[in-house]
C-alpha atoms as a PDB file:
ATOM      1  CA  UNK A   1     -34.376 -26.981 -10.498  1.00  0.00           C
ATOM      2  CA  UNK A   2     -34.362 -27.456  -6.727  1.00  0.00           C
ATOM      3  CA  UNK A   3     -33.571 -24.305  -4.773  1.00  0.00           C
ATOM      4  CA  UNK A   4     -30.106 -26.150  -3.401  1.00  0.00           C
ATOM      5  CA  UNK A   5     -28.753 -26.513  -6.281  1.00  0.00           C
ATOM      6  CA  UNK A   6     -29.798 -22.772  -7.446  1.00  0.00           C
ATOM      7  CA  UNK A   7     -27.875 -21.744  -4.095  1.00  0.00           C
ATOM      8  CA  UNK A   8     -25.055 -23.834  -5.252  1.00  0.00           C
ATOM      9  CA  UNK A   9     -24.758 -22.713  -8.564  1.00  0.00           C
ATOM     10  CA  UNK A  10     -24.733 -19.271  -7.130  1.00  0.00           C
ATOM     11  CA  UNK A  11     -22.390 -20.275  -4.577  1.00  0.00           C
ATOM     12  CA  UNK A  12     -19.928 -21.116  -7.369  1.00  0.00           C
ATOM     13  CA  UNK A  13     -19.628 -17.815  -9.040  1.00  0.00           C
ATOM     14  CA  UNK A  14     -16.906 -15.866  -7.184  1.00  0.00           C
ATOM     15  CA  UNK A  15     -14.844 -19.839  -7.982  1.00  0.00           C
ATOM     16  CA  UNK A  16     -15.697 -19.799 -11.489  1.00  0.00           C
ATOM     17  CA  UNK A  17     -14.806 -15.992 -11.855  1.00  0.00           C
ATOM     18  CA  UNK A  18     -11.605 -16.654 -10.340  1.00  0.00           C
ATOM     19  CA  UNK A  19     -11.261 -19.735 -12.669  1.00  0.00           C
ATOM     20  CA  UNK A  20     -11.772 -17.228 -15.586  1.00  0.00           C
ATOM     21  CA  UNK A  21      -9.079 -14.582 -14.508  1.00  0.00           C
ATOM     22  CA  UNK A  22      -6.712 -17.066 -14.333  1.00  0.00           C
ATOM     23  CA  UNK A  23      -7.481 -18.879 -17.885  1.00  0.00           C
ATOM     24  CA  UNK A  24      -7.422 -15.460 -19.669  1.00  0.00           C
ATOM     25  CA  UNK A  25      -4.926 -13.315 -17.846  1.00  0.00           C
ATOM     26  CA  UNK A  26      -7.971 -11.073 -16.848  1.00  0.00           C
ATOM     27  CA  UNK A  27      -7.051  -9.021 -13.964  1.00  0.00           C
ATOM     28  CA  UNK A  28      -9.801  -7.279 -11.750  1.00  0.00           C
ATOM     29  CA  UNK A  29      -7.314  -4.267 -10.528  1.00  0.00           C
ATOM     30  CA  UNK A  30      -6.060  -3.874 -14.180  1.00  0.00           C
ATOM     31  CA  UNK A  31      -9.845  -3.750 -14.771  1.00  0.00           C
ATOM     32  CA  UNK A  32     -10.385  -1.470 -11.829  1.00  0.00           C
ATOM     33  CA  UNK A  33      -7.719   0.844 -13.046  1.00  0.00           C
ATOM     34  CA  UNK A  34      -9.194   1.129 -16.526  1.00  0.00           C
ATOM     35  CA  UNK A  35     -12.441   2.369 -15.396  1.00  0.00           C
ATOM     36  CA  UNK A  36     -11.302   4.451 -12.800  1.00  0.00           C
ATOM     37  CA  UNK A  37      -9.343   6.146 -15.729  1.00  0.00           C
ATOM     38  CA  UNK A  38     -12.411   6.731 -18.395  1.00  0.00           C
ATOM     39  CA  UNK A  39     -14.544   7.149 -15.007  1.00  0.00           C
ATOM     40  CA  UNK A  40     -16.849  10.847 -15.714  1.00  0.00           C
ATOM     41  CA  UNK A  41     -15.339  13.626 -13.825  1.00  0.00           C
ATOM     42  CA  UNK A  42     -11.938  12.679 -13.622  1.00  0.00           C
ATOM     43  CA  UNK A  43     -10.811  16.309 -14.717  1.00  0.00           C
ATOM     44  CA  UNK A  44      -7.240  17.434 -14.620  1.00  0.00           C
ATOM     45  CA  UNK A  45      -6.576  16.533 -10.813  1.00  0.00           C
ATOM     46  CA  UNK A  46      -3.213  13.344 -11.407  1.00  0.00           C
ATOM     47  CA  UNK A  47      -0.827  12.933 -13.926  1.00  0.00           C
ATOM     48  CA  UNK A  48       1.347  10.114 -14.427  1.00  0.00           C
ATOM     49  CA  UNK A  49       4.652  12.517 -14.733  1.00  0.00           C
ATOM     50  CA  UNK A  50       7.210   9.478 -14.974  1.00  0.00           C
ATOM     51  CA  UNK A  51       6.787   5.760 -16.150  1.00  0.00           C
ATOM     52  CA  UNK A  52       9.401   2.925 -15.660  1.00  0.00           C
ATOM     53  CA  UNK A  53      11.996   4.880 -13.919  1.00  0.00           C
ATOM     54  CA  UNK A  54      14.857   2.185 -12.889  1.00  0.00           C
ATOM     55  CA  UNK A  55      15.580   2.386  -9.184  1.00  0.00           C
ATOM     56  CA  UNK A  56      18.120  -0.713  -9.111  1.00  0.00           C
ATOM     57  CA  UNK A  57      19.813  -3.745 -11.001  1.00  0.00           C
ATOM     58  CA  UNK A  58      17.091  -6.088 -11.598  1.00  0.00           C
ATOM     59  CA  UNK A  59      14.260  -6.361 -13.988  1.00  0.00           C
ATOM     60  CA  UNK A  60      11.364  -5.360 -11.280  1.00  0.00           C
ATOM     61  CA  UNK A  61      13.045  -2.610 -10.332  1.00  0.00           C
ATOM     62  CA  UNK A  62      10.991   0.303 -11.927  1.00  0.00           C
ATOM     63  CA  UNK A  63       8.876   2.960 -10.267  1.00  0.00           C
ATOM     64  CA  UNK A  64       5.896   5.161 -11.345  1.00  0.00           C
ATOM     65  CA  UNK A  65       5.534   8.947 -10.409  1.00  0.00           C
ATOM     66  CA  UNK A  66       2.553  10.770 -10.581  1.00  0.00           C
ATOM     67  CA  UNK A  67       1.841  14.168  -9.716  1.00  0.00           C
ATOM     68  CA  UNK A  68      -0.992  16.749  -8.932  1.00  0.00           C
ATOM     69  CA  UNK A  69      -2.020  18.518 -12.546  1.00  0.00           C
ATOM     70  CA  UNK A  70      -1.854  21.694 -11.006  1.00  0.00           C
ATOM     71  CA  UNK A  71       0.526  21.496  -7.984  1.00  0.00           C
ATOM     72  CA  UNK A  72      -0.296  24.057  -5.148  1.00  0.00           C
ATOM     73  CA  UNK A  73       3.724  24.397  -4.685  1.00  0.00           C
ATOM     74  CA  UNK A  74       6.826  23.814  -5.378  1.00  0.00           C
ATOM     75  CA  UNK A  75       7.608  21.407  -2.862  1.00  0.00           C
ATOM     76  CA  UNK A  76       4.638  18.728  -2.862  1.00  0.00           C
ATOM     77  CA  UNK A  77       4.575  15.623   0.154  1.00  0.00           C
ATOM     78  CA  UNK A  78       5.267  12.431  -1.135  1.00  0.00           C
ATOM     79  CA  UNK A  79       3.727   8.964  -0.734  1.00  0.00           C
ATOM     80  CA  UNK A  80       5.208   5.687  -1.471  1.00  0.00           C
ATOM     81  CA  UNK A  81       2.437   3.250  -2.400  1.00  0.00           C
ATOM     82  CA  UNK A  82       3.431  -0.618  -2.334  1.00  0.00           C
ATOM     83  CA  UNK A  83       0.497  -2.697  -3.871  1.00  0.00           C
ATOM     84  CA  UNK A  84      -0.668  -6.325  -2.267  1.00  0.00           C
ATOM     85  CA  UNK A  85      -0.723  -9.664  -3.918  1.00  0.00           C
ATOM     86  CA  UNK A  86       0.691 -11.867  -1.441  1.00  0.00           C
ATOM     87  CA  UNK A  87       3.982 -11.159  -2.409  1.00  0.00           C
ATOM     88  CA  UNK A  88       3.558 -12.837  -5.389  1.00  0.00           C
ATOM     89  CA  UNK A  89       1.653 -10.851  -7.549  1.00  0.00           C
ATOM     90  CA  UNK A  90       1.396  -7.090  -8.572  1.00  0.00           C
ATOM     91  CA  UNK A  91       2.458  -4.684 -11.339  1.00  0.00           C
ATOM     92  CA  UNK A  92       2.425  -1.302 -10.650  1.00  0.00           C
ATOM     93  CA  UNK A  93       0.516   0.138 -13.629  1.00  0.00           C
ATOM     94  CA  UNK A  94      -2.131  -1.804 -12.709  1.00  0.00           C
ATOM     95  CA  UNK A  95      -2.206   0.567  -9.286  1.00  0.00           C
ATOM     96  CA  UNK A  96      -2.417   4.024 -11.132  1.00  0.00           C
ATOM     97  CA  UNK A  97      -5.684   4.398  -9.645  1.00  0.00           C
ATOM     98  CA  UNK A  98      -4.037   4.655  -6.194  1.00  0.00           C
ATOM     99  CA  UNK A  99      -1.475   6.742  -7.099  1.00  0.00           C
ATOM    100  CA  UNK A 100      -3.864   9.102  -9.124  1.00  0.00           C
ATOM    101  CA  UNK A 101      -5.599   9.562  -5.890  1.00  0.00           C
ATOM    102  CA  UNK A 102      -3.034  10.678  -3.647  1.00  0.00           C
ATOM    103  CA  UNK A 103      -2.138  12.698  -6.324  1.00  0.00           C
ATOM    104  CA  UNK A 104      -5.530  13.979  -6.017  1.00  0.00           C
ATOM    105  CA  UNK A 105      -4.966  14.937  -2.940  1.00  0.00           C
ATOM    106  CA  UNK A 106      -1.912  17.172  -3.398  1.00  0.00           C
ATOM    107  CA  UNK A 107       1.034  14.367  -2.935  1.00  0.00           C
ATOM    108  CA  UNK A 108       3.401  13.345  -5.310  1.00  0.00           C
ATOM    109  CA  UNK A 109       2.546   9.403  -5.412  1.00  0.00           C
ATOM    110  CA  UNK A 110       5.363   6.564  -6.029  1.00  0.00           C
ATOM    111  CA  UNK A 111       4.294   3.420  -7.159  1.00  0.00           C
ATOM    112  CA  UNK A 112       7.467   0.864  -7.465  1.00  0.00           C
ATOM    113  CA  UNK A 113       7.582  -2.987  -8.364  1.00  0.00           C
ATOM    114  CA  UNK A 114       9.574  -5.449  -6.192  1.00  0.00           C
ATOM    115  CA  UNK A 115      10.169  -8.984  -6.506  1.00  0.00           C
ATOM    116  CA  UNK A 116       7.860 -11.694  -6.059  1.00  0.00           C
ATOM    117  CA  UNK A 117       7.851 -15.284  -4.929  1.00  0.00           C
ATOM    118  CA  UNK A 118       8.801 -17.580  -6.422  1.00  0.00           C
ATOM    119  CA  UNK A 119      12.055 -15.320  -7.729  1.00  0.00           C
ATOM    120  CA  UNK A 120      12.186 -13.500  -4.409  1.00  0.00           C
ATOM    121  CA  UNK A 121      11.838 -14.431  -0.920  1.00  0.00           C
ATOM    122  CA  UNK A 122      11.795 -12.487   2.422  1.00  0.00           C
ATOM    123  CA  UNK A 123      13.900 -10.480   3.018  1.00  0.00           C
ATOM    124  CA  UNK A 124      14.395  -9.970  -0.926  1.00  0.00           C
ATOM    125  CA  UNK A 125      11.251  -7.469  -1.390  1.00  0.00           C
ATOM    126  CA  UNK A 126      11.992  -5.411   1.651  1.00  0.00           C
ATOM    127  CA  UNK A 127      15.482  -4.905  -0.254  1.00  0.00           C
ATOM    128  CA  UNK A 128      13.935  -3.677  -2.969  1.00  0.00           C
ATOM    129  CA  UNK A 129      11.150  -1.395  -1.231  1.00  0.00           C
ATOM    130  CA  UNK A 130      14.190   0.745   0.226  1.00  0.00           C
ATOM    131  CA  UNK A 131      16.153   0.665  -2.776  1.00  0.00           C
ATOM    132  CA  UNK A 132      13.032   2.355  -4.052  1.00  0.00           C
ATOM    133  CA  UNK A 133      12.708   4.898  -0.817  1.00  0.00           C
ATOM    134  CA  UNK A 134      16.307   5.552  -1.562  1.00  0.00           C
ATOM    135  CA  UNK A 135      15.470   6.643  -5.248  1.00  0.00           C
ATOM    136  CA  UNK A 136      12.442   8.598  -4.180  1.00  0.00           C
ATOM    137  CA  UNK A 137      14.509  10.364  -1.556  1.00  0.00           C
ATOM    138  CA  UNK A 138      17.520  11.121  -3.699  1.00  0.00           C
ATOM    139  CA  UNK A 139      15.416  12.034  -6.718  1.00  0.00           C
ATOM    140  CA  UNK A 140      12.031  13.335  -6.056  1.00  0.00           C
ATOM    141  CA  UNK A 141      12.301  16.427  -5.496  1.00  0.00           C
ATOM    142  CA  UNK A 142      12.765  16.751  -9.574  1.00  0.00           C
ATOM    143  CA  UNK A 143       9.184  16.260  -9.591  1.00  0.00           C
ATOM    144  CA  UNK A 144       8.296  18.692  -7.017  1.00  0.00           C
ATOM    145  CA  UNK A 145       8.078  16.402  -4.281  1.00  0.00           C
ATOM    146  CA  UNK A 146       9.736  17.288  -0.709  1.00  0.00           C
ATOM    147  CA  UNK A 147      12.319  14.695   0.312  1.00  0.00           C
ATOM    148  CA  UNK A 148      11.864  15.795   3.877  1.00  0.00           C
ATOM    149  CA  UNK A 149       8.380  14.758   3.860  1.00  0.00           C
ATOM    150  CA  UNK A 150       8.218  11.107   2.892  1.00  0.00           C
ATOM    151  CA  UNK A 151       5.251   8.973   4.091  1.00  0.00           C
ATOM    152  CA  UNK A 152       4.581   5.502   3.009  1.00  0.00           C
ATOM    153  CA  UNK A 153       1.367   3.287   1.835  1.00  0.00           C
ATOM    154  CA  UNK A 154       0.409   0.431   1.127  1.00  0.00           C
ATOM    155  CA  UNK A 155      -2.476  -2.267   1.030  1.00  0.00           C
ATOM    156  CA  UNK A 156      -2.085  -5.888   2.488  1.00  0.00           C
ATOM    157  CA  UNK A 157       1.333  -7.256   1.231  1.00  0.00           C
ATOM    158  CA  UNK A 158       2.442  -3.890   0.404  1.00  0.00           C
ATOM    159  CA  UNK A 159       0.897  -2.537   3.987  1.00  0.00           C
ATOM    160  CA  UNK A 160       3.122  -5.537   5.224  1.00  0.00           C
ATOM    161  CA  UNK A 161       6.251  -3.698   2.832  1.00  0.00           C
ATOM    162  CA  UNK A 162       4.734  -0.086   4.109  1.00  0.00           C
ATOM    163  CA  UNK A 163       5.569  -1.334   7.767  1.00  0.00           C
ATOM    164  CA  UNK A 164       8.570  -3.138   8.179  1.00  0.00           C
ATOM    165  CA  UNK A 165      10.598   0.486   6.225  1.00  0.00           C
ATOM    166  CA  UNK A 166       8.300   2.749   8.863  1.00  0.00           C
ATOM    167  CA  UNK A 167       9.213   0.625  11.780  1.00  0.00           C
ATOM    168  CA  UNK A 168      12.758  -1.891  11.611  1.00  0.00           C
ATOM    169  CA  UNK A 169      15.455   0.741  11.206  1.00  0.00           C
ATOM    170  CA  UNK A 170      17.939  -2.158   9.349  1.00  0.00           C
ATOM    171  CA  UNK A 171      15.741  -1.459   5.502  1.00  0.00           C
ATOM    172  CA  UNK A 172      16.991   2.046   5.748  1.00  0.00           C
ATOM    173  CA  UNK A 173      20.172   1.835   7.171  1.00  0.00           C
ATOM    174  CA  UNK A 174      21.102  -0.832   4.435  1.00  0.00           C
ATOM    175  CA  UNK A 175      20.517   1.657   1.684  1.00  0.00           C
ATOM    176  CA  UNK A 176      22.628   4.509   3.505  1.00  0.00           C
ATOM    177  CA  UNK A 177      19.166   6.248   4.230  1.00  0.00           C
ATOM    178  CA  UNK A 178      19.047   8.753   7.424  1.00  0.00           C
ATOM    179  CA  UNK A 179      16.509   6.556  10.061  1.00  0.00           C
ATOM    180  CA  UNK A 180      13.659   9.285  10.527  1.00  0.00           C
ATOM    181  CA  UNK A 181      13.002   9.527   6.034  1.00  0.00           C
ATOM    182  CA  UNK A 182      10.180   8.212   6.741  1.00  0.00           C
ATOM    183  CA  UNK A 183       7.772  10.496   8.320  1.00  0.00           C
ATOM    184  CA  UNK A 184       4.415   8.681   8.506  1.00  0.00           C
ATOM    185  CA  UNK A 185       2.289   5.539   6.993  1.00  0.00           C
ATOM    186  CA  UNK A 186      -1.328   4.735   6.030  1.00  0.00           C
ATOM    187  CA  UNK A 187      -1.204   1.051   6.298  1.00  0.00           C
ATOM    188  CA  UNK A 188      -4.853  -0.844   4.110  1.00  0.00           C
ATOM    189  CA  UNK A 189      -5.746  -4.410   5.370  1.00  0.00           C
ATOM    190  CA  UNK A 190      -2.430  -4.896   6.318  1.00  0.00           C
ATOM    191  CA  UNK A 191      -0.454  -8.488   7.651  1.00  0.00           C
ATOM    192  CA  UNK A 192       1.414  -7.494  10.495  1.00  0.00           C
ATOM    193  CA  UNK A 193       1.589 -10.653  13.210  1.00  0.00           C
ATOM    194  CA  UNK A 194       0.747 -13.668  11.398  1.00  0.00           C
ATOM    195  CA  UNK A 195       3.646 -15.912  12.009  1.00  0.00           C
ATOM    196  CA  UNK A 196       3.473 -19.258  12.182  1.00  0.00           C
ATOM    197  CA  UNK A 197       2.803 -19.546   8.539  1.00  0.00           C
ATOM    198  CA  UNK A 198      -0.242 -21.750   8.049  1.00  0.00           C
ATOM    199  CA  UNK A 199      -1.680 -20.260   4.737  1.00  0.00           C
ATOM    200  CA  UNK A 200       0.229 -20.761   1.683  1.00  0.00           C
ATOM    201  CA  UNK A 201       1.398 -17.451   0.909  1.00  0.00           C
ATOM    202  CA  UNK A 202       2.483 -16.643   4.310  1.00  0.00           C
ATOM    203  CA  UNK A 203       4.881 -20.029   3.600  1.00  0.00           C
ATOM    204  CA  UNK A 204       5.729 -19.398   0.337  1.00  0.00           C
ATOM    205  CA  UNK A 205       7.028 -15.983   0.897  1.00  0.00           C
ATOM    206  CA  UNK A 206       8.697 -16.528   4.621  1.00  0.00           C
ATOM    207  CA  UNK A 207       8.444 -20.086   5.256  1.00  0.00           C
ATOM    208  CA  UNK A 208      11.995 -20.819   5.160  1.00  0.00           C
ATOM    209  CA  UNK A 209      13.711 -17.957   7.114  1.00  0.00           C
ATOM    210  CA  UNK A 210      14.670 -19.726  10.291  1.00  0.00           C
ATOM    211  CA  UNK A 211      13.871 -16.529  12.772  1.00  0.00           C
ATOM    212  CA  UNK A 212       9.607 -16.006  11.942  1.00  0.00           C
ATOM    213  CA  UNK A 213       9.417 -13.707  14.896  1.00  0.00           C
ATOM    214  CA  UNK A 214      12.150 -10.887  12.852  1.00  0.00           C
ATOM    215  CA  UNK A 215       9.881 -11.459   9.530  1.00  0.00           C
ATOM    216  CA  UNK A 216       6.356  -9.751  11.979  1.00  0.00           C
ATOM    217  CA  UNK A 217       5.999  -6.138  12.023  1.00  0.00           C
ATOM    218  CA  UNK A 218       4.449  -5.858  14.990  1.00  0.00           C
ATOM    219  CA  UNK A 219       7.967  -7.196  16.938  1.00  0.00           C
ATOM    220  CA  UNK A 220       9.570  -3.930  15.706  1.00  0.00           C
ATOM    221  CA  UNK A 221       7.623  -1.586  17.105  1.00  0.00           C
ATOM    222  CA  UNK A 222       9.623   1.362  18.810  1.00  0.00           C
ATOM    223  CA  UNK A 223       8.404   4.346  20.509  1.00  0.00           C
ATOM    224  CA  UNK A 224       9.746   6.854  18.037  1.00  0.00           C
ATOM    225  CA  UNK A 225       8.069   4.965  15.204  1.00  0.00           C
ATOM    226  CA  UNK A 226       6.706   7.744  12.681  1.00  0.00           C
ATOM    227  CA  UNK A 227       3.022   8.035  13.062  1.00  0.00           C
ATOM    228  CA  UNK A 228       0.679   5.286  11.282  1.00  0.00           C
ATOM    229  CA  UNK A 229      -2.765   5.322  10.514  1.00  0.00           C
ATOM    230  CA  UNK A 230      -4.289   1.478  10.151  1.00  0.00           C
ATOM    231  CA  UNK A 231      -7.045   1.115   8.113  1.00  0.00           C
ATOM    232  CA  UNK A 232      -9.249  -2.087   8.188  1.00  0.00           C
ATOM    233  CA  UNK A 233     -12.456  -3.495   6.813  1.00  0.00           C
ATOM    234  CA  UNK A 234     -14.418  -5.796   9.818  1.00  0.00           C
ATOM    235  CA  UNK A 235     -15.333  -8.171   7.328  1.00  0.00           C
ATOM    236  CA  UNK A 236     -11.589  -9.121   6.292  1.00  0.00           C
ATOM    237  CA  UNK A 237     -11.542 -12.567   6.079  1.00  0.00           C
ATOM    238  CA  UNK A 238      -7.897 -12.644   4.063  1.00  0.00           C
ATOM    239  CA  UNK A 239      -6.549 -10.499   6.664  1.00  0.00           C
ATOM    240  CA  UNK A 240      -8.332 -10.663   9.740  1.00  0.00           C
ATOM    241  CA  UNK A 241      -8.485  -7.169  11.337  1.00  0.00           C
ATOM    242  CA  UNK A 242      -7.086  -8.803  14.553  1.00  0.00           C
ATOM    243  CA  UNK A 243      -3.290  -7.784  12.358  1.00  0.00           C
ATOM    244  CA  UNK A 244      -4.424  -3.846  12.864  1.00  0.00           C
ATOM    245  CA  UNK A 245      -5.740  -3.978  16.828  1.00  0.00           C
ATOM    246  CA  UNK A 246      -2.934  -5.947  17.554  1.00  0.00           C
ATOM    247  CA  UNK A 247      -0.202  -3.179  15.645  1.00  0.00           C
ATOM    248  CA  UNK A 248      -2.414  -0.485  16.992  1.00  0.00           C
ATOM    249  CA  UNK A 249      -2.218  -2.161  20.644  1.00  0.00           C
ATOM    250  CA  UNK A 250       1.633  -2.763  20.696  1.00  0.00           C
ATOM    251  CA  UNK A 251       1.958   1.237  19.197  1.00  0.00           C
ATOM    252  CA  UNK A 252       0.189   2.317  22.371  1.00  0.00           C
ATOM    253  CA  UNK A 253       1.648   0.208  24.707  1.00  0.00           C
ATOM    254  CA  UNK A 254       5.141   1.990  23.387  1.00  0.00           C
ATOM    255  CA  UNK A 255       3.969   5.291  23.318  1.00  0.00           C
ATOM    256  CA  UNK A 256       4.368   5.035  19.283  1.00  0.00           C
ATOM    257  CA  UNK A 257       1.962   7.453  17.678  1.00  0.00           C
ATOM    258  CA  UNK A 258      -0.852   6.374  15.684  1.00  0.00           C
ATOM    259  CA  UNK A 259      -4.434   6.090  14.522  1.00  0.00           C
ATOM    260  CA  UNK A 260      -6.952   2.829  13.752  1.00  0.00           C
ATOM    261  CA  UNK A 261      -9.888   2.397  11.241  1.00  0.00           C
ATOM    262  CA  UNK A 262     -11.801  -0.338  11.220  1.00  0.00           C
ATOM    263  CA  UNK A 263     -14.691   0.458   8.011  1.00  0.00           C
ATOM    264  CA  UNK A 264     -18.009  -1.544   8.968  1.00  0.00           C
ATOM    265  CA  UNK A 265     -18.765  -4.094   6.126  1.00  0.00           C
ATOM    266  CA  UNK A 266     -15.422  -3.198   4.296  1.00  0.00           C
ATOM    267  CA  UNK A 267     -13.687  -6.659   2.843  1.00  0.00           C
ATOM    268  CA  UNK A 268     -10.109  -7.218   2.409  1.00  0.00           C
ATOM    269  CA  UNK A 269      -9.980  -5.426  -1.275  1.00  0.00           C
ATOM    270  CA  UNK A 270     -12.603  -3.149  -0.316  1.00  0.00           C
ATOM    271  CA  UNK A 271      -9.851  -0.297   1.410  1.00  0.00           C
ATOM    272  CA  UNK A 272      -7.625  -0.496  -1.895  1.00  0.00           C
ATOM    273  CA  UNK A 273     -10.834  -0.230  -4.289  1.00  0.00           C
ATOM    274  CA  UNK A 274     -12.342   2.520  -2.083  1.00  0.00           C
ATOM    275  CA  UNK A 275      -9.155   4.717  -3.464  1.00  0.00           C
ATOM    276  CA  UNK A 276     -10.794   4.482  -7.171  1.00  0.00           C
ATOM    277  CA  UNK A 277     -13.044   7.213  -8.002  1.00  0.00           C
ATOM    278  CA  UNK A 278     -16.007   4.872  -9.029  1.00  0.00           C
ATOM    279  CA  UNK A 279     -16.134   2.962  -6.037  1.00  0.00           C
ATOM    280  CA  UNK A 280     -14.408   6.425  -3.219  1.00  0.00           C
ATOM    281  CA  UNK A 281     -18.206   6.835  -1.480  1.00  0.00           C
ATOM    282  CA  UNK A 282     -18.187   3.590  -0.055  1.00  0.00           C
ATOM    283  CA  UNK A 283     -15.758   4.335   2.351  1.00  0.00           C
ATOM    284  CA  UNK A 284     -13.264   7.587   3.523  1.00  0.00           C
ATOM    285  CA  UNK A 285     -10.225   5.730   3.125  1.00  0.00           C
ATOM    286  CA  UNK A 286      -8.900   7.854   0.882  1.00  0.00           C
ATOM    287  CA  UNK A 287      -9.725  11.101   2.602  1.00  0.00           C
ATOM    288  CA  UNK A 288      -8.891   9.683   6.006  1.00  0.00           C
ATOM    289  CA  UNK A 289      -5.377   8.959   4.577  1.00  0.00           C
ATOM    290  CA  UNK A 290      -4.695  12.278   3.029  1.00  0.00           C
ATOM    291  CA  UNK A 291      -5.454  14.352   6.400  1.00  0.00           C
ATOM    292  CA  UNK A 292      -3.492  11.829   8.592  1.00  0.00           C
ATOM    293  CA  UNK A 293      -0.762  11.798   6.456  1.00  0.00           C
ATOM    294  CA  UNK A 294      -0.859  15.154   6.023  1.00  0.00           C
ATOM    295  CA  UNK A 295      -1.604  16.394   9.262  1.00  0.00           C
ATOM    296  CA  UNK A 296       1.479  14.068  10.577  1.00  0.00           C
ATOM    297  CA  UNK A 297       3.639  15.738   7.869  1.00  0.00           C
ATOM    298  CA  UNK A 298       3.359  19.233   9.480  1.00  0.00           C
ATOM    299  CA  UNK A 299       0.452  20.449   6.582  1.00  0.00           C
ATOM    300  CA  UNK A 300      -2.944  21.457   6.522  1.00  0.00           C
ATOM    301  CA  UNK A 301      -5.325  18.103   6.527  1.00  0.00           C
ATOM    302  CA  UNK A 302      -7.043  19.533   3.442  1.00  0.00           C
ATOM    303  CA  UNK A 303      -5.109  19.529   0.268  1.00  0.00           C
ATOM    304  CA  UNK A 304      -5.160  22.968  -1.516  1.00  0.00           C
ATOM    305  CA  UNK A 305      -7.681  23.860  -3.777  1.00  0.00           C
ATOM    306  CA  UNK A 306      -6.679  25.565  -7.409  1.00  0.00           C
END
């Protein structure tokens, strides 16, 4: 066989693999999540201490909480963690790996569902993100989490999600939330000034609201955002890592504060993988998260040990 065609064949694989998930339902984070679960040396660190809590009237509208196994007190910070998938596709038990890690690291981790195109459209998903916030606020502190210390996550669509609550007052107001409940974000390969829409999912998901420029992030920038931290992999080519400098260069032009990482050879999925324990050494987003989120919530940058 002549080398080309080798090089083709090879070429094909990540196509054909795709081709495959989509014939059999197979889903790489619902894989991902599975190993990270019967991954060695998990020990005792995250519990999943709630499962399909109801947070609203329609059928997505259920939530996750985990928890630290041993909590170091009785009031714990909390993260919100909105997943990616364009905005039209996610389930949140596929994301217990992400919760499980901040959990890890001493937080009491949210994971909620929202709806998804075609069902939902912008704004529709933001609606549901802070009837979710307003849940967590109202009702975490039942599982030892602090409703004063609130921070939010998310990776690509749900860093887009993790945003627009930390930085376009309306979300919160429109749930009867107080503005400041959010108190800091750690936004993964995140979409935050993309508009005009030219790929699909971008126009499938905002494509018909007539103002683009309200749908960016970065045109909501304030100067008493709560602090973000931006993480980014230079070798995004979903989400360039131009959506981060930009954010981080509006932030500092309005005295916002915040922090930007851009991980050397990272790829778009690679921040949200580098959460699960199998695949954590590859890069410190995890543990760059957990100190700036902590640190920016008034706590020691090192969770407590037990």
């Amino acid at each position: 066989m002549a080398r080309s065609s080798q090089r083709r064949r090879w070429s094909n694989l990540p196509r054909r693999a795709a081709e495959l998930v989509d014939r059999f339902g197979w889903s790489p984070v619902a894989l991902l999540n599975k190993v990270d679960r019967l991954y060695p040396g998990r020990g005792d660190k995250a519990r999943r201490a709630a499962e399909g809590i109801r947070f609203g009237p329609h059928a997505r509208h259920h939530l996750d909480v985990w928890v630290p196994s041993h909590p170091a007190s009785a009031k714990l910070p909390v993260v919100v963690f909105f997943y990616g998938g364009g905005w039209h596709a996610g389930e949140r038990a596929d994301y217990g790996f992400a919760a499980a890690a901040f959990a890890s690291q001493g937080f009491v981790a949210v994971v909620p569902d929202y709806r998804l195109v075609p069902e939902a459209r912008y704004p529709d998903f933001l609606e549901d993100a802070a009837l979710a916030l307003r849940w967590v606020w109202q009702n975490i502190a039942h599982y030892g989490g602090d409703p004063a210390k609130i921070a939010v996550s998310g990776h690509s669509a749900g860093a887009y999600i993790a945003a627009m609550l930390a930085l376009d007052p309306r979300w919160l107001a429109a749930v009867h939330l107080p503005p400041h409940t959010v108190k800091a974000g750690a936004l993964l390969s995140g979409p935050f000034d993309f508009a005009p829409f030219r790929e699909w999912r971008g126009r499938a998901a905002f494509g018909s609201h007539p103002d683009p420029a309200e749908t960016q992030p970065i045109n909501h920038v304030r100067p008493d955002a709560p602090p973000l931290l931006l993480q980014h992999g230079s070798s995004d080519r979903l989400v360039y890592a131009k959506n981060s400098r930009s954010l981080a260069a509006r932030l500092a032009a309005a005295g916002a504060p915040h922090e930007l990482r851009i991980y050397q050879g990272c790829d778009h999925a690679g921040t949200v993988v580098a959460l699960s324990r199998p695949f954590r050494h590859r890069f410190p987003v995890l543990a760059d998260a957990a100190a700036f989120l902590r640190s920016s919530l008034g706590l020691p940058t090192s969770p407590p040990t037990t």
